[in-house]
Protein backbone atom coordinates (compact mmCIF):
# COMPACT_ATOMS: atom_id res chain seq x y z
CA UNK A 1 11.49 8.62 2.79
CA UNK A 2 14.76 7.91 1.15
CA UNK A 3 17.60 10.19 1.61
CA UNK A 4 18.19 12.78 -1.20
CA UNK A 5 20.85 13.36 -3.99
CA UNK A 6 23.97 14.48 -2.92
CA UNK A 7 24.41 18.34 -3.46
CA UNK A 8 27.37 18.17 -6.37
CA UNK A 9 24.60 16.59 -8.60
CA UNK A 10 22.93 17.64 -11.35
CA UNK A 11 18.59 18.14 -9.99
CA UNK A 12 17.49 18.52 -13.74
CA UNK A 13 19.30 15.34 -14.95
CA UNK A 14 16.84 12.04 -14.84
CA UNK A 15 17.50 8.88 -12.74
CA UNK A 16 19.00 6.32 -14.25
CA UNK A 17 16.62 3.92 -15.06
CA UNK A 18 16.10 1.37 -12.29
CA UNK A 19 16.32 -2.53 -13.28
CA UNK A 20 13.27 -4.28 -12.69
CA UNK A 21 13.03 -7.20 -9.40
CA UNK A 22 10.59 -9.86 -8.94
CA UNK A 23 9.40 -7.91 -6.04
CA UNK A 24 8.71 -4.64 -7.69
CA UNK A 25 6.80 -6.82 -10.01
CA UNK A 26 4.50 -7.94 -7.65
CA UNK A 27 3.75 -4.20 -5.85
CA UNK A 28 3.23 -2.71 -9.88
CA UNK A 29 0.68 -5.67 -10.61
CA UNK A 30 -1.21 -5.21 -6.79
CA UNK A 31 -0.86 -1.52 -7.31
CA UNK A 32 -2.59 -2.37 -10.85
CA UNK A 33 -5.39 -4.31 -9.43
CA UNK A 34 -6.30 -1.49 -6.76
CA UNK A 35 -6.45 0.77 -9.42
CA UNK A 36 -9.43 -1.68 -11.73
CA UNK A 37 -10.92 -1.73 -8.01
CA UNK A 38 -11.13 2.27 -8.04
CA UNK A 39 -12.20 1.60 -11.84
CA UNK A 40 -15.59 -0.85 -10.69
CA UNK A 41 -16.23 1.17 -7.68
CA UNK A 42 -16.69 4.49 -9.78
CA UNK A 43 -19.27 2.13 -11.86
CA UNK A 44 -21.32 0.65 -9.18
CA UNK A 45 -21.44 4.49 -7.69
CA UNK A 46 -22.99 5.46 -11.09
CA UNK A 47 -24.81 2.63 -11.97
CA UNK A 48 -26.56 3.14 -8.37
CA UNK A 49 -27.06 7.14 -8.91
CA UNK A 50 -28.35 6.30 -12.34
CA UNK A 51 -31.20 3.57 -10.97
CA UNK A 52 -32.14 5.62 -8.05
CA UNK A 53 -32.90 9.03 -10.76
CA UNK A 54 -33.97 6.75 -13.74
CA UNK A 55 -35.40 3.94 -12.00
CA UNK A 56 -36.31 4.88 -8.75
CA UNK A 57 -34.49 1.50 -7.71
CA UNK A 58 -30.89 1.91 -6.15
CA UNK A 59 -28.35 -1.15 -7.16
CA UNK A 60 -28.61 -3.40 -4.04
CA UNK A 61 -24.80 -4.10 -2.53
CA UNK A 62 -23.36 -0.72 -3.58
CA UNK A 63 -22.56 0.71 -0.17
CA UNK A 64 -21.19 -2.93 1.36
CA UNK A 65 -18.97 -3.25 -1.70
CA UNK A 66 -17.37 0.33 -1.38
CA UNK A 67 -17.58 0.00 2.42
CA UNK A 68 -14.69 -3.39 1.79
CA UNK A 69 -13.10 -2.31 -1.46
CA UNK A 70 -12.12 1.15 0.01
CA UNK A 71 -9.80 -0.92 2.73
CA UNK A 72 -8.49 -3.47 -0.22
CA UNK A 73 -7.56 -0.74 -2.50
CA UNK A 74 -5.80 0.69 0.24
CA UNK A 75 -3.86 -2.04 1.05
CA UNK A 76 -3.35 -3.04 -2.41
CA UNK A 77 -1.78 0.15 -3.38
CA UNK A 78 0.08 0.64 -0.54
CA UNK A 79 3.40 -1.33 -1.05
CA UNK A 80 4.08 0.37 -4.35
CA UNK A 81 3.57 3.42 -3.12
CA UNK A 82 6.07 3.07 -0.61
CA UNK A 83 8.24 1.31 -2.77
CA UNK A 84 7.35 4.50 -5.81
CA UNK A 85 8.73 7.30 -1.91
CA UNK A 86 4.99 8.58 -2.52
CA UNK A 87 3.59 7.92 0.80
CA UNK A 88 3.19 11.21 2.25
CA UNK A 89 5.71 11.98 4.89
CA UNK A 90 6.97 15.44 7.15
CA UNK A 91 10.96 14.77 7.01
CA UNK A 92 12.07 18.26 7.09
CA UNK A 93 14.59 18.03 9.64
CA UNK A 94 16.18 14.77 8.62
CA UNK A 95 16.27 15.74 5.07
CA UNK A 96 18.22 19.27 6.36
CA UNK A 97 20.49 16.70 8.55
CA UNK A 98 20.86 14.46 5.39
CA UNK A 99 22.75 17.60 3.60
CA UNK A 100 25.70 17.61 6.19
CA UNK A 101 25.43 14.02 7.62
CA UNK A 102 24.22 11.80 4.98
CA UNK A 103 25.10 8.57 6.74
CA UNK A 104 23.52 9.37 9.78
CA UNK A 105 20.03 10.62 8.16
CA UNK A 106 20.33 7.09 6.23
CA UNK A 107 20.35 5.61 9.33
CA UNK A 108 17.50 7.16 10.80
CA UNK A 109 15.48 6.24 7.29
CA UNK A 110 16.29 2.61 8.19
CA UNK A 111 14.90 2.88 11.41
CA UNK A 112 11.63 4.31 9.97
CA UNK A 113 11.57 1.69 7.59
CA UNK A 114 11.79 -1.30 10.63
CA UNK A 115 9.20 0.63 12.62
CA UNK A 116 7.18 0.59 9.26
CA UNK A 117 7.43 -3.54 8.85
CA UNK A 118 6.94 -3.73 12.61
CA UNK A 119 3.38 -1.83 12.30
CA UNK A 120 2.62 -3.55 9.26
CA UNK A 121 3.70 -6.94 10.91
CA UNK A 122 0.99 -6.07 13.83
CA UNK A 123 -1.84 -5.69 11.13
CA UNK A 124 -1.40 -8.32 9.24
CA UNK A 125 -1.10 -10.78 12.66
CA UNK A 126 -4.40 -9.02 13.95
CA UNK A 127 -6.00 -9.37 10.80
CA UNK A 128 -4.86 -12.99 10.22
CA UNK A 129 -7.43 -14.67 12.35
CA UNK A 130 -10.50 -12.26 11.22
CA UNK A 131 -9.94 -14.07 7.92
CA UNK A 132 -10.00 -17.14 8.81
CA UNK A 133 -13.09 -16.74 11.13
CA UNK A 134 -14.12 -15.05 8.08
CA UNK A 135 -13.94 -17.87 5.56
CA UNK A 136 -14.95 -20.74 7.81
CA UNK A 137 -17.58 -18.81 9.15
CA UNK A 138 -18.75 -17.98 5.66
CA UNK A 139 -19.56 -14.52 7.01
CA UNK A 140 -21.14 -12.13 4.02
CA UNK A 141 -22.31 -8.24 3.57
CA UNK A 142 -25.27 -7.08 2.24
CA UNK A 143 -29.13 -8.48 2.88
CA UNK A 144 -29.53 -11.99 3.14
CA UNK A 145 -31.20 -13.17 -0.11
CA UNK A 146 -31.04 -9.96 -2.27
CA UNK A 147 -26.91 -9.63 -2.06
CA UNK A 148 -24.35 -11.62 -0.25
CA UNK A 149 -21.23 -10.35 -0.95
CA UNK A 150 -18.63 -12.60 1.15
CA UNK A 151 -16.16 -11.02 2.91
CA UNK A 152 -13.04 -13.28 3.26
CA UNK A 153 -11.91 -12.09 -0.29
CA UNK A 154 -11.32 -8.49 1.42
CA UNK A 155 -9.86 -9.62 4.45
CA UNK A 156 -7.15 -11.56 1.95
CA UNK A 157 -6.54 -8.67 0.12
CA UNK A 158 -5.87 -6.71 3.63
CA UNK A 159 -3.22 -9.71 4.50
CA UNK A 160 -1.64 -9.85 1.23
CA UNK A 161 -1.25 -6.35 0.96
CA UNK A 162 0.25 -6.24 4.41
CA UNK A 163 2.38 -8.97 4.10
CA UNK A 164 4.00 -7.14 1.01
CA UNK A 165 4.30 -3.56 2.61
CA UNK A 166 6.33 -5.41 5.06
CA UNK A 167 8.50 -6.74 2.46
CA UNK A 168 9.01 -3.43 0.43
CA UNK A 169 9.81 -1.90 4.39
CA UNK A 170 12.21 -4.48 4.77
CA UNK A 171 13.90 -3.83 1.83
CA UNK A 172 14.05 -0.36 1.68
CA UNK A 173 15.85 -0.72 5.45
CA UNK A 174 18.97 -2.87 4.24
CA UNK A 175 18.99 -0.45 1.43
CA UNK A 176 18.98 2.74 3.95
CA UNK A 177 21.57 0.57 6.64
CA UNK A 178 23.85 0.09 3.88
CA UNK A 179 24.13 3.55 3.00
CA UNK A 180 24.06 5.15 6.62
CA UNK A 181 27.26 2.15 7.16
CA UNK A 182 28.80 2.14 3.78
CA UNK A 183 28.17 -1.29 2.43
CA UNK A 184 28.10 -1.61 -1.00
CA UNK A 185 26.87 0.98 -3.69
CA UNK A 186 23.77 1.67 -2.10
């Protein structure tokens, strides 16, 4: 949800390119994980369609994997597709207030950006304790002695993924505050 281009520029003419930060490092390389998650979920969904038509024996684990990589890919990808404005958003009427009023539309961003940390702040402290009752408790998925898939790995993911989100939401609130008060070049 950042504000758009001024009107005096050119829409066909690229961005200039963007200079890498430690942070955008670390949403690309989660964002890059979620996506060889997607990659082994797609096999275990056709290696378990393949044994139940060739085999007549389904891949025991399949549905508890998918059932706790769907949430970890979420939250894996989610930070860098904040940080990428790709999350999907309805910001009609504050984009057609950021044409006339810039500033104050930037302002409004910033907010949305705070509420944004703030929600992502109240996952990751509800989710907190689940993993750690989660790893002590050495609680697992699946059918005890055919698959045990534990589930404190997931539950990490959820927190680390949240814990970054709230980061990127930070950031992209000074970056909106400075525009809508006219602090720096942002």
């Amino acid at each position: 949800m950042s504000s758009p281009a001024p009107e005096g520029e050119a829409a066909d003419r690229p961005p200039p390119p963007r200079r890498q930060s430690w942070f955008g490092t670390i949403t690309i390389a989660l964002n890059a994980i979620g996506t060889v998650l997607i990659l082994l979920m797609a096999i275990a969904v056709n290696l378990d369609i393949f044994g139940r038509e060739l085999f007549n024996q389904p891949v025991p684990g399949v549905t508890e994997f998918l059932g706790l990589s769907i949430v970890a890919v979420v939250f894996l990808q989610m930070a860098n597709t904040l940080r990428e404005d790709r999350h999907v958003s309805n910001d009609l009427i504050l984009a057609a207030i950021a044409r006339k009023r810039p500033r104050f539309a930037a302002f409004f961003y910033g907010l949305f950006h705070l509420i944004g940390a703030a929600l992502m702040a109240f996952i990751a402290r509800y989710v907190f304790p689940i993993f750690l009752e989660n790893y002590a408790g050495d609680y697992y998925k699946g059918t005890a002695g055919m698959i045990e898939i534990p589930v404190w790995p997931f539950m990490l993911i959820v927190l680390i993924g949240a814990v970054v989100t709230i980061g990127q939401y930070l950031i992209l609130a000074v970056r909106e505050f400075a525009r809508a008060f006219g602090i720096g070049r942002a």
